[in-house]
PDB file of N, CA and C in Angstrom:
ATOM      1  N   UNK A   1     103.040 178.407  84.303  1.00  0.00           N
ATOM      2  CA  UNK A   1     104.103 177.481  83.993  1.00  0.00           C
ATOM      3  C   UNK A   1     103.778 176.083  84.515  1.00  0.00           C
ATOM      4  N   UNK A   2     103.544 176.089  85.646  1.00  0.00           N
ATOM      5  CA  UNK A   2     103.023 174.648  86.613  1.00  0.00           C
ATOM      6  C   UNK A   2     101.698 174.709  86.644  1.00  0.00           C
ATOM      7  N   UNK A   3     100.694 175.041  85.343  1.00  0.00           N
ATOM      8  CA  UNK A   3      99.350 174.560  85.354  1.00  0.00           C
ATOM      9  C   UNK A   3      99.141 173.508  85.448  1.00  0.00           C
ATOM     10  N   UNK A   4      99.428 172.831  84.772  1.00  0.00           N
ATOM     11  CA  UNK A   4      99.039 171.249  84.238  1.00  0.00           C
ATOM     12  C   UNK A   4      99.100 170.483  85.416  1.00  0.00           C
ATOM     13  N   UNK A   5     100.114 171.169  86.136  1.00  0.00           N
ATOM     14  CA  UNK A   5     100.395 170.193  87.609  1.00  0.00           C
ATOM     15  C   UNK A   5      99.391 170.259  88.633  1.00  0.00           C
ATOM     16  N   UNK A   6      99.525 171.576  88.889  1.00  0.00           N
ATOM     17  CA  UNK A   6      97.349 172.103  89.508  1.00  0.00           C
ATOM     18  C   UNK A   6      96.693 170.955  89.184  1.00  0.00           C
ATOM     19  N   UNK A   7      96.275 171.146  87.974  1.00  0.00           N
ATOM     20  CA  UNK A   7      95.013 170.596  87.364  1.00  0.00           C
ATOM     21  C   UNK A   7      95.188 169.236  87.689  1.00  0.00           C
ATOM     22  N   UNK A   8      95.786 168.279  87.242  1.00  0.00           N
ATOM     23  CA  UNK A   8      96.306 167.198  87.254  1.00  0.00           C
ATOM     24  C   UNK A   8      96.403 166.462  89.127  1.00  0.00           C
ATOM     25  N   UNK A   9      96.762 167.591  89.873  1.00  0.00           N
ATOM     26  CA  UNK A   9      96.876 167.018  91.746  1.00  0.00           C
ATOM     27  C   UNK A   9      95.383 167.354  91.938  1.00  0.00           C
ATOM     28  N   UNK A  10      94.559 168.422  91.364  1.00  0.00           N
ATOM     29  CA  UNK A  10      93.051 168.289  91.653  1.00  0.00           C
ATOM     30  C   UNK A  10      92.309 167.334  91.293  1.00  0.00           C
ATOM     31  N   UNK A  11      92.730 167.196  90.260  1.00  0.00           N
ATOM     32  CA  UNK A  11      91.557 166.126  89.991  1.00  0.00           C
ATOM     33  C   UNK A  11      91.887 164.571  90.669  1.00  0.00           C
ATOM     34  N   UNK A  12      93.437 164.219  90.882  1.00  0.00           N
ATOM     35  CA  UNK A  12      93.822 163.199  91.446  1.00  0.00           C
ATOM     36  C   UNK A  12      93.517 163.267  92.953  1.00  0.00           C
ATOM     37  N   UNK A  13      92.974 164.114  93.781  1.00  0.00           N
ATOM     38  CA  UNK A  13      92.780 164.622  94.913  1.00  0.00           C
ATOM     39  C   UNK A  13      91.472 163.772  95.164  1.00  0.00           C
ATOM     40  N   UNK A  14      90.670 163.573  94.481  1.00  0.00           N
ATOM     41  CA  UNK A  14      89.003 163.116  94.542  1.00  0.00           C
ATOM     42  C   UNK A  14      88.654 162.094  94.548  1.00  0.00           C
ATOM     43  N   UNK A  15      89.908 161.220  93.700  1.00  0.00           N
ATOM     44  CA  UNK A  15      89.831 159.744  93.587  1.00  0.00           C
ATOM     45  C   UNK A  15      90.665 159.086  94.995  1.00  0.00           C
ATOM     46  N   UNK A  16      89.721 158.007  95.398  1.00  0.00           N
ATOM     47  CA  UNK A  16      89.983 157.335  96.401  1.00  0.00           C
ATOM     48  C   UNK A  16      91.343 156.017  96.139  1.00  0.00           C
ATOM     49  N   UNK A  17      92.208 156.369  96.909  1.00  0.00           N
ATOM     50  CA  UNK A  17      93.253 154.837  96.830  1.00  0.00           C
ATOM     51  C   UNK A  17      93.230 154.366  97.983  1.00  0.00           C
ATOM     52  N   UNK A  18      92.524 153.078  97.727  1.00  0.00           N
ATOM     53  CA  UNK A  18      92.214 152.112  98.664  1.00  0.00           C
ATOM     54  C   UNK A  18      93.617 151.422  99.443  1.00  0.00           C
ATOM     55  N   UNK A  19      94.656 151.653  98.822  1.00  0.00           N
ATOM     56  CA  UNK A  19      95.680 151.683  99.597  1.00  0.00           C
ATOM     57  C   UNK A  19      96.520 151.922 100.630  1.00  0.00           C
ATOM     58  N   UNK A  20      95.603 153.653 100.375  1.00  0.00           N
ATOM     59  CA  UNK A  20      95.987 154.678 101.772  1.00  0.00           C
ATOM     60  C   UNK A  20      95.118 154.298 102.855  1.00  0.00           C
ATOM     61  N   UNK A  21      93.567 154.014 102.463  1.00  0.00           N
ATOM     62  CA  UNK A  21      93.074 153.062 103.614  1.00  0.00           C
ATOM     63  C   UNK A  21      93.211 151.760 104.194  1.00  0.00           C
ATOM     64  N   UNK A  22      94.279 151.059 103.464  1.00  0.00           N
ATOM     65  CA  UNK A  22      94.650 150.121 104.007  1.00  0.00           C
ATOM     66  C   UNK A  22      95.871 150.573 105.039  1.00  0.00           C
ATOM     67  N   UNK A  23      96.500 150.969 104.597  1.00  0.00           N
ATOM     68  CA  UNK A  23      97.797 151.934 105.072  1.00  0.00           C
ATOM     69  C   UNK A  23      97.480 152.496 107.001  1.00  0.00           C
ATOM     70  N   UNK A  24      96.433 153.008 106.279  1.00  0.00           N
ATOM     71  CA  UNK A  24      95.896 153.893 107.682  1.00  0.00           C
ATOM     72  C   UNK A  24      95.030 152.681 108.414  1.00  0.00           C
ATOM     73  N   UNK A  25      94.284 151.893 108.011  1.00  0.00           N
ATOM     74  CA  UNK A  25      94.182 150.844 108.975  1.00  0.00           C
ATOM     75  C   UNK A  25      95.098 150.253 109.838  1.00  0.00           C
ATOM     76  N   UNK A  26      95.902 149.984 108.837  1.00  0.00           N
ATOM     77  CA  UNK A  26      97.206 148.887 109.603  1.00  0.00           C
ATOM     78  C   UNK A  26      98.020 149.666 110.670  1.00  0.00           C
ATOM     79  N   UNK A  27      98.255 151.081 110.060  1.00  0.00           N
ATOM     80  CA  UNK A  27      98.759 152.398 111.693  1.00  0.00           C
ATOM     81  C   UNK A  27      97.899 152.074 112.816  1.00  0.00           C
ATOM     82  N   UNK A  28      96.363 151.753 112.816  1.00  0.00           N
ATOM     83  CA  UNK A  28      95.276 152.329 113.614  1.00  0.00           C
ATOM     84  C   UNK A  28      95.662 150.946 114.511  1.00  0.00           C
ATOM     85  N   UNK A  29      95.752 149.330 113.838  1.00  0.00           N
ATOM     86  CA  UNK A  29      96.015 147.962 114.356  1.00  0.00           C
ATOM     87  C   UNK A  29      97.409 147.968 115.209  1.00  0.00           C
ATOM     88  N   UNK A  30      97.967 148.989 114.550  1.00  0.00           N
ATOM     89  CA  UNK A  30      99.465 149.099 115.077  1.00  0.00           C
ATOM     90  C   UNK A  30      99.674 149.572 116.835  1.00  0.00           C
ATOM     91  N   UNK A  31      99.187 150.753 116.670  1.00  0.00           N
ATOM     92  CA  UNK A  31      98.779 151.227 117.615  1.00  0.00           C
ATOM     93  C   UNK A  31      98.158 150.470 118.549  1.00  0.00           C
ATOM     94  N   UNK A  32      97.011 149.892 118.209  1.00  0.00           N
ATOM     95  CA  UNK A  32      96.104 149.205 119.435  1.00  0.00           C
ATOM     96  C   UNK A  32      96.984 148.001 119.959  1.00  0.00           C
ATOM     97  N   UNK A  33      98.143 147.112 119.109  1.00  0.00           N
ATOM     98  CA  UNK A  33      98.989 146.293 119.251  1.00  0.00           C
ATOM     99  C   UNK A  33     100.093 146.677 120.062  1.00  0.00           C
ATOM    100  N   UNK A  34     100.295 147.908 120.198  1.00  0.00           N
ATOM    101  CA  UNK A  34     101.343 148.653 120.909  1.00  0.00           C
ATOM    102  C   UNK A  34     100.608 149.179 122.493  1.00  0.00           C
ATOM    103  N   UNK A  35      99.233 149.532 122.730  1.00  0.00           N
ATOM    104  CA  UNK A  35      99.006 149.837 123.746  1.00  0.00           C
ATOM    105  C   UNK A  35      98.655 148.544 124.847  1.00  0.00           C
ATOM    106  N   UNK A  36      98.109 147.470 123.442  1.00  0.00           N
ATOM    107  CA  UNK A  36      97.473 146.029 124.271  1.00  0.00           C
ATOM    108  C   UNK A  36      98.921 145.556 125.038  1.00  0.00           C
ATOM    109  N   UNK A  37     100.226 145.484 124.232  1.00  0.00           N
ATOM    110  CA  UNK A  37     101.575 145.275 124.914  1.00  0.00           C
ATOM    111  C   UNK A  37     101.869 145.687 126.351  1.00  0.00           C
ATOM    112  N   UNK A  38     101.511 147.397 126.089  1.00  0.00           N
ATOM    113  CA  UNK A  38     101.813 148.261 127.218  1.00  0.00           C
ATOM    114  C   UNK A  38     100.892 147.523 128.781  1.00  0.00           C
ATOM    115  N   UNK A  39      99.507 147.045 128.194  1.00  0.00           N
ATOM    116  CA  UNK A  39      98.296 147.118 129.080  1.00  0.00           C
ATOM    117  C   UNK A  39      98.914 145.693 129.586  1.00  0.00           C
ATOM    118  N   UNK A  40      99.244 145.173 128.999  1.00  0.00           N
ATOM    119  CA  UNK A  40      99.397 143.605 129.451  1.00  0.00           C
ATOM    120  C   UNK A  40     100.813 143.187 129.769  1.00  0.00           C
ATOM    121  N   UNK A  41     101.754 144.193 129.862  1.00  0.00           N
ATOM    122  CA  UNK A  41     102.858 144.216 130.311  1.00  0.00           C
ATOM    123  C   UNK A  41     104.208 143.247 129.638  1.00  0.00           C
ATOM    124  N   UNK A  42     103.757 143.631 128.634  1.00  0.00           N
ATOM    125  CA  UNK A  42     104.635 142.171 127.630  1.00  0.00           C
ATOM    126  C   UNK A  42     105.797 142.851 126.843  1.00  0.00           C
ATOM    127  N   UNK A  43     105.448 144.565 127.198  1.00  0.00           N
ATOM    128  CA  UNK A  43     106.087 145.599 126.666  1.00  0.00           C
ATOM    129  C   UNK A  43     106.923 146.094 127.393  1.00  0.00           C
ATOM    130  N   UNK A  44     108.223 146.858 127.058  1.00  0.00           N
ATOM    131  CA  UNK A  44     109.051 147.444 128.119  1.00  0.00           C
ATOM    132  C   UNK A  44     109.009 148.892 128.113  1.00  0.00           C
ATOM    133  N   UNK A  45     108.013 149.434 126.984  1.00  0.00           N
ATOM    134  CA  UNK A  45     108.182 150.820 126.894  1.00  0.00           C
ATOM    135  C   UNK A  45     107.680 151.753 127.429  1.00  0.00           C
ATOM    136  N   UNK A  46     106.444 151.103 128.001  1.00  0.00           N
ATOM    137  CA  UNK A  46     105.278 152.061 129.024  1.00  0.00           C
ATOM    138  C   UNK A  46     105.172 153.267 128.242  1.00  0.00           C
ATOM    139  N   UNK A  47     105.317 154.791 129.045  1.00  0.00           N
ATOM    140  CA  UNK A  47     104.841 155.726 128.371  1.00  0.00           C
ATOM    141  C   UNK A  47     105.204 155.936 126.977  1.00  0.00           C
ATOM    142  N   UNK A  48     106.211 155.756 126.574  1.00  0.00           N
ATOM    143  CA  UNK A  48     106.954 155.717 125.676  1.00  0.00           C
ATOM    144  C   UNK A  48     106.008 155.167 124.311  1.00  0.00           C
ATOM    145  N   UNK A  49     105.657 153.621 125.224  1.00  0.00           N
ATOM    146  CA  UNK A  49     104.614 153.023 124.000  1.00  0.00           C
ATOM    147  C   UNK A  49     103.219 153.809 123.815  1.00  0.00           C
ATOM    148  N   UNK A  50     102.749 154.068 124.711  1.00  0.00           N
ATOM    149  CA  UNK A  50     101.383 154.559 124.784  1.00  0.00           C
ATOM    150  C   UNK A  50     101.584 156.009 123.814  1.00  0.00           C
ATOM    151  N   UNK A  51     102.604 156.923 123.899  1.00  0.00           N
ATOM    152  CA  UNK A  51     102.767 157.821 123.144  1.00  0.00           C
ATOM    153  C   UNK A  51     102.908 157.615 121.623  1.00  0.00           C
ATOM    154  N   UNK A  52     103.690 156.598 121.236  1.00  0.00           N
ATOM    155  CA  UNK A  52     103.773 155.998 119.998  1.00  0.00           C
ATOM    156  C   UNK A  52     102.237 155.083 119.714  1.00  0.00           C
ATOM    157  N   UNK A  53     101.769 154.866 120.399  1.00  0.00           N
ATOM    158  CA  UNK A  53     100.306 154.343 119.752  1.00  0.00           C
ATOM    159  C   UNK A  53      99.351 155.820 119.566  1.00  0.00           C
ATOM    160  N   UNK A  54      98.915 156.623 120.107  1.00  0.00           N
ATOM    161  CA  UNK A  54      98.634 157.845 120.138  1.00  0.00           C
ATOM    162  C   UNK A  54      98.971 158.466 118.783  1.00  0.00           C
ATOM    163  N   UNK A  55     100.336 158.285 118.331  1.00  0.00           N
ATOM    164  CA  UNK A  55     100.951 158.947 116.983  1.00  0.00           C
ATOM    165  C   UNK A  55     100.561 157.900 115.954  1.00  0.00           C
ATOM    166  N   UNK A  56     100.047 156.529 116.248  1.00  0.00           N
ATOM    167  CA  UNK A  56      99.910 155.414 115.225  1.00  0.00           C
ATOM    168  C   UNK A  56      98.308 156.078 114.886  1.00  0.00           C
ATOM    169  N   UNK A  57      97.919 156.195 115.795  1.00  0.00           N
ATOM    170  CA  UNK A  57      96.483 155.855 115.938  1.00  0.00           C
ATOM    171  C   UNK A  57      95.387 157.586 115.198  1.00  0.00           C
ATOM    172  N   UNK A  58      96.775 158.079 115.848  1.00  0.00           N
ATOM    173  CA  UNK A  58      96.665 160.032 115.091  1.00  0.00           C
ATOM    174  C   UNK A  58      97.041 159.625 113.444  1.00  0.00           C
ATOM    175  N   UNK A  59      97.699 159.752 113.184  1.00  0.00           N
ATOM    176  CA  UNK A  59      98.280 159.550 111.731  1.00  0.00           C
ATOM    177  C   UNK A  59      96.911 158.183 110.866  1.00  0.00           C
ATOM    178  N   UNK A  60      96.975 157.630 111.532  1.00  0.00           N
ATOM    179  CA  UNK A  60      95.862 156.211 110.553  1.00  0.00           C
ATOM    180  C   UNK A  60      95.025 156.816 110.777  1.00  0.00           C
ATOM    181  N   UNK A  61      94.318 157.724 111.529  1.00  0.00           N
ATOM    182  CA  UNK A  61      93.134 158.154 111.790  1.00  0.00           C
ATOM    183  C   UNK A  61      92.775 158.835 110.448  1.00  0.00           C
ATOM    184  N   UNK A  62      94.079 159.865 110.676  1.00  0.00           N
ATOM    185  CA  UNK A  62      94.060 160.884 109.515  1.00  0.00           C
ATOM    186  C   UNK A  62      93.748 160.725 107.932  1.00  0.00           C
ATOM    187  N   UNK A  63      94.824 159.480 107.915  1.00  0.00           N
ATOM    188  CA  UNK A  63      94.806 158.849 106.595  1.00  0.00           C
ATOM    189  C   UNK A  63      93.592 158.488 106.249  1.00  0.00           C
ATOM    190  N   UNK A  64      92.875 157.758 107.131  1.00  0.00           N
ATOM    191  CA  UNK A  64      91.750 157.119 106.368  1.00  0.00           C
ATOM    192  C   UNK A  64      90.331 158.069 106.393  1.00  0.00           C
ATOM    193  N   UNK A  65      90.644 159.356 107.332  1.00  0.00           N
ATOM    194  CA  UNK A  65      89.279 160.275 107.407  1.00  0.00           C
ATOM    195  C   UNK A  65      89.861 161.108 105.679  1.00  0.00           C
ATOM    196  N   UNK A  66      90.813 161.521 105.436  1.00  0.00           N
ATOM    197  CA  UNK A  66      91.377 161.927 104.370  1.00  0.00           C
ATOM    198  C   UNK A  66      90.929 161.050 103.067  1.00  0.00           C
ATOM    199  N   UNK A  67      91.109 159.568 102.688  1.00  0.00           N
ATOM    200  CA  UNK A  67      90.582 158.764 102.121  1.00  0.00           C
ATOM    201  C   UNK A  67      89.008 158.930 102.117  1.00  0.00           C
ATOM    202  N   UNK A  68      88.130 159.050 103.191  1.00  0.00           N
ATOM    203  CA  UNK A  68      86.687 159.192 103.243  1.00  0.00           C
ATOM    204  C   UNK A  68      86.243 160.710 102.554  1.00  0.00           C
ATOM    205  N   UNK A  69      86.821 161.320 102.900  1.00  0.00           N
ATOM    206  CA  UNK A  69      86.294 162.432 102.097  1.00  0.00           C
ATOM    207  C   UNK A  69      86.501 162.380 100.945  1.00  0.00           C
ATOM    208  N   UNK A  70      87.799 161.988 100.126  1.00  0.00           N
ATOM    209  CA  UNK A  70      87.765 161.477  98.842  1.00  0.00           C
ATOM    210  C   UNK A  70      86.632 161.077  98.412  1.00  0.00           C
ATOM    211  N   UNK A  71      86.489 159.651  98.695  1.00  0.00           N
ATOM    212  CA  UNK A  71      85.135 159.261  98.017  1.00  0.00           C
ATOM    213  C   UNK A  71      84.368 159.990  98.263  1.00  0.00           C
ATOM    214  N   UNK A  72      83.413 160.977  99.362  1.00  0.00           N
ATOM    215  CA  UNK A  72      82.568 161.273  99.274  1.00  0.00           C
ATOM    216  C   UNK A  72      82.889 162.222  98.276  1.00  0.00           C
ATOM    217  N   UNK A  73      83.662 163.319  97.957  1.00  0.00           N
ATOM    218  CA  UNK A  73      83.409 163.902  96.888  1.00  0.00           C
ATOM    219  C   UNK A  73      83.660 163.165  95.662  1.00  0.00           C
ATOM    220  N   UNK A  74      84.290 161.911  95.282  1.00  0.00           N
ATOM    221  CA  UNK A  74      83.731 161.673  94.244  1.00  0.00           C
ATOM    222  C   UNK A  74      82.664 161.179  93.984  1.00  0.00           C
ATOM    223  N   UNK A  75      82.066 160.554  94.878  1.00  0.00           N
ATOM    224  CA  UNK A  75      80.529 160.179  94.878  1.00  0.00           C
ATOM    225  C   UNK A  75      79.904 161.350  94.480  1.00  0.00           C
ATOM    226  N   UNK A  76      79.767 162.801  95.176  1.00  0.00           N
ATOM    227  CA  UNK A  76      79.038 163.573  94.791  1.00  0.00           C
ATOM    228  C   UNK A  76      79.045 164.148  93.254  1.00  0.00           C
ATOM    229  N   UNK A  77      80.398 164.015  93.176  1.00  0.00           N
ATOM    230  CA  UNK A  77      80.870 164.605  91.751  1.00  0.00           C
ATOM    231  C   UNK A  77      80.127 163.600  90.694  1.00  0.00           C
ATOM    232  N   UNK A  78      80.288 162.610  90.995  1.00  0.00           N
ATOM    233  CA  UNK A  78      79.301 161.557  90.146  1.00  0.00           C
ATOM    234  C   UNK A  78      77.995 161.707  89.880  1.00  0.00           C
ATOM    235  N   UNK A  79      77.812 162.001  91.088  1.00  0.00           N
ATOM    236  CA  UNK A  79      75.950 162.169  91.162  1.00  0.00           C
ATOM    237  C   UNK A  79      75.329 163.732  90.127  1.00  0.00           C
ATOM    238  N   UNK A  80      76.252 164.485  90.417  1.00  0.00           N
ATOM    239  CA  UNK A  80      76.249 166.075  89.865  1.00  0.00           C
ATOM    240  C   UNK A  80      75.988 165.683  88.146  1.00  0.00           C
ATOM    241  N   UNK A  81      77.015 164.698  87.501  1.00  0.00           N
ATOM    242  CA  UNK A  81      76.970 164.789  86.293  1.00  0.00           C
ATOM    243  C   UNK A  81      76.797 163.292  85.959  1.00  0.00           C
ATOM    244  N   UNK A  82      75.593 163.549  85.171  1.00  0.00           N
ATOM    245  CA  UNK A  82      74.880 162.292  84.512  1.00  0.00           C
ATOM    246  C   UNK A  82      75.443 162.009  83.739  1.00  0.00           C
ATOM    247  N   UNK A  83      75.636 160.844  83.224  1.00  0.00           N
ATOM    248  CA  UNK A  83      76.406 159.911  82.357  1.00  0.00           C
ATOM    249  C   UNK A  83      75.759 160.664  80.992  1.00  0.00           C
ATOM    250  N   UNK A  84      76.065 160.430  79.965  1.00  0.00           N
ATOM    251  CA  UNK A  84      74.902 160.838  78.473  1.00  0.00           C
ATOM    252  C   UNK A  84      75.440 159.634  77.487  1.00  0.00           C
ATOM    253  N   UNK A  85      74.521 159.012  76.671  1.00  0.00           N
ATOM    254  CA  UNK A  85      74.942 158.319  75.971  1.00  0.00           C
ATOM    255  C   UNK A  85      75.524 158.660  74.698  1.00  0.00           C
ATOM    256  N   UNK A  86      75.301 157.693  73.706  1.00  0.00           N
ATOM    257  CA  UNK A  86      76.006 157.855  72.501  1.00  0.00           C
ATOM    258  C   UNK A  86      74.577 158.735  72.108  1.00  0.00           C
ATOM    259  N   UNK A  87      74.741 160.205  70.670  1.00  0.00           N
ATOM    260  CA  UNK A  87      73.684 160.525  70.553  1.00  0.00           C
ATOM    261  C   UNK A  87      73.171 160.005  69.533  1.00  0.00           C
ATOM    262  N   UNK A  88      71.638 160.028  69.345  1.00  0.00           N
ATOM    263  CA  UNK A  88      70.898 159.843  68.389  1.00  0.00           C
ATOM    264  C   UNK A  88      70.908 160.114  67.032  1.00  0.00           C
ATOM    265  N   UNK A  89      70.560 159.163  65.857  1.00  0.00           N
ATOM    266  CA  UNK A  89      70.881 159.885  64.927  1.00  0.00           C
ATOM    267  C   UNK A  89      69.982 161.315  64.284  1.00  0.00           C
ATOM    268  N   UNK A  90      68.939 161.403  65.147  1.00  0.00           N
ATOM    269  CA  UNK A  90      68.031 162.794  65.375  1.00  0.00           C
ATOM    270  C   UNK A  90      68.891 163.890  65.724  1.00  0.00           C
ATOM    271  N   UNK A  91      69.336 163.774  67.084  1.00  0.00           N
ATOM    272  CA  UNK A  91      70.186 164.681  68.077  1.00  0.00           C
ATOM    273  C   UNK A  91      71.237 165.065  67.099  1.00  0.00           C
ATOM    274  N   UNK A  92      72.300 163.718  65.963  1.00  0.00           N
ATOM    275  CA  UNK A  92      73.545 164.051  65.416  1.00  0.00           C
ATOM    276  C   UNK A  92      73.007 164.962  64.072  1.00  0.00           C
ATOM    277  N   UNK A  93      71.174 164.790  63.463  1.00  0.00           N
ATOM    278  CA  UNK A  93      71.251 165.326  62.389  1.00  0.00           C
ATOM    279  C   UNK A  93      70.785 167.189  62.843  1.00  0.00           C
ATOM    280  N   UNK A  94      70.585 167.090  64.188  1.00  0.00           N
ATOM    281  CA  UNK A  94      70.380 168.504  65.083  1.00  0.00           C
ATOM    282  C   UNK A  94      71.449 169.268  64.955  1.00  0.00           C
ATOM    283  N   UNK A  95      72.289 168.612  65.295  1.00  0.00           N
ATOM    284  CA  UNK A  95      73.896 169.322  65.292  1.00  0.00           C
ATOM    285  C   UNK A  95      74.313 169.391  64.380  1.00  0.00           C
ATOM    286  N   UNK A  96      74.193 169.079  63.339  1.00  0.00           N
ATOM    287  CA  UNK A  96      74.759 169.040  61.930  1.00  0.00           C
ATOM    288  C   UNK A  96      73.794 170.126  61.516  1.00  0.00           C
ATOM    289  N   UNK A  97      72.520 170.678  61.673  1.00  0.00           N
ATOM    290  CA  UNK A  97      72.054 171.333  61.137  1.00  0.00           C
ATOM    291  C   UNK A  97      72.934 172.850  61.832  1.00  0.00           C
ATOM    292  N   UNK A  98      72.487 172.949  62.840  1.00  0.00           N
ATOM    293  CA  UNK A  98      73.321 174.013  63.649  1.00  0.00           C
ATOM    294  C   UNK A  98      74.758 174.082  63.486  1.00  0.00           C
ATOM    295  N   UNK A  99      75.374 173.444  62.945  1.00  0.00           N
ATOM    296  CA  UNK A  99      76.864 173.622  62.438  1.00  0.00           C
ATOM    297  C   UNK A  99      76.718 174.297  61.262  1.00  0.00           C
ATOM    298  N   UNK A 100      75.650 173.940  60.610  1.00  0.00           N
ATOM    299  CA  UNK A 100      75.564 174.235  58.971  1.00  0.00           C
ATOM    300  C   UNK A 100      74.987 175.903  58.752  1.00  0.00           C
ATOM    301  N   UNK A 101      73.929 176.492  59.750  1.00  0.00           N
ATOM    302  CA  UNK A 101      73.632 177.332  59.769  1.00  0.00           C
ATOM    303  C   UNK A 101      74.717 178.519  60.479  1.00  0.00           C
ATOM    304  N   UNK A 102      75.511 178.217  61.219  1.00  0.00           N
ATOM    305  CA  UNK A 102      76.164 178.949  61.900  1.00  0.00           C
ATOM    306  C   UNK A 102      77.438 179.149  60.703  1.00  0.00           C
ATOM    307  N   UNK A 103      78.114 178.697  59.994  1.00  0.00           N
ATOM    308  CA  UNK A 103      78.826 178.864  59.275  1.00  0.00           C
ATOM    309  C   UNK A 103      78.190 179.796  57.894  1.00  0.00           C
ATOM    310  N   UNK A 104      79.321 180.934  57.222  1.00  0.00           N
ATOM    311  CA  UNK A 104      78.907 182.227  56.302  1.00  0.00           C
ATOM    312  C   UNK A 104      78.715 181.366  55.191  1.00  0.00           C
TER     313      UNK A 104
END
């Protein structure tokens, strides 16, 4: 019933959105902005902050190691299957023969 949906989150799974690595950068900046506060005392949250940079810095981490594997499998997936061009009119009168023979 929910094939199409499978198929459709797999293959969207492989492609990289440079978004989510921006996303997960800006958590990772967040974080380091939240502990530099803590370190330099400009902050009032102390542990509080350091725990919330920890969760910035966990989560952006995630995002963007999640993003990296993307590309690498679509890189690989790329590499696996060679482009093919338009075919020849040799190759198209090949196939036309083999269409012709295979039919009664």
């Amino acid at each position: 019933m929910w094939k199409w949906k499978k198929e459709e989150n797999e293959k969207d799974s492989r492609q990289v959105n440079y978004l989510w690595v921006l996303a997960g950068g800006y958590l990772m900046y967040l974080g380091g902005e939240l502990i530099y506060g803590v370190i330099k005392g400009e902050s009032t949250l102390g542990f509080l902050g350091i725990l919330a940079a920890a969760v910035f810095f966990a989560v952006g981490g995630w995002v963007c190691l999640r993003e990296w594997k993307a590309y690498r499998q679509e890189k690989q997936a790329s590499e696996e299957t060679p482009e093919e061009g338009p075919l020849t009119i040799e190759e198209m009168d090949e196939t036309q023969e083999d269409l012709d023979e295979e039919e009664p």
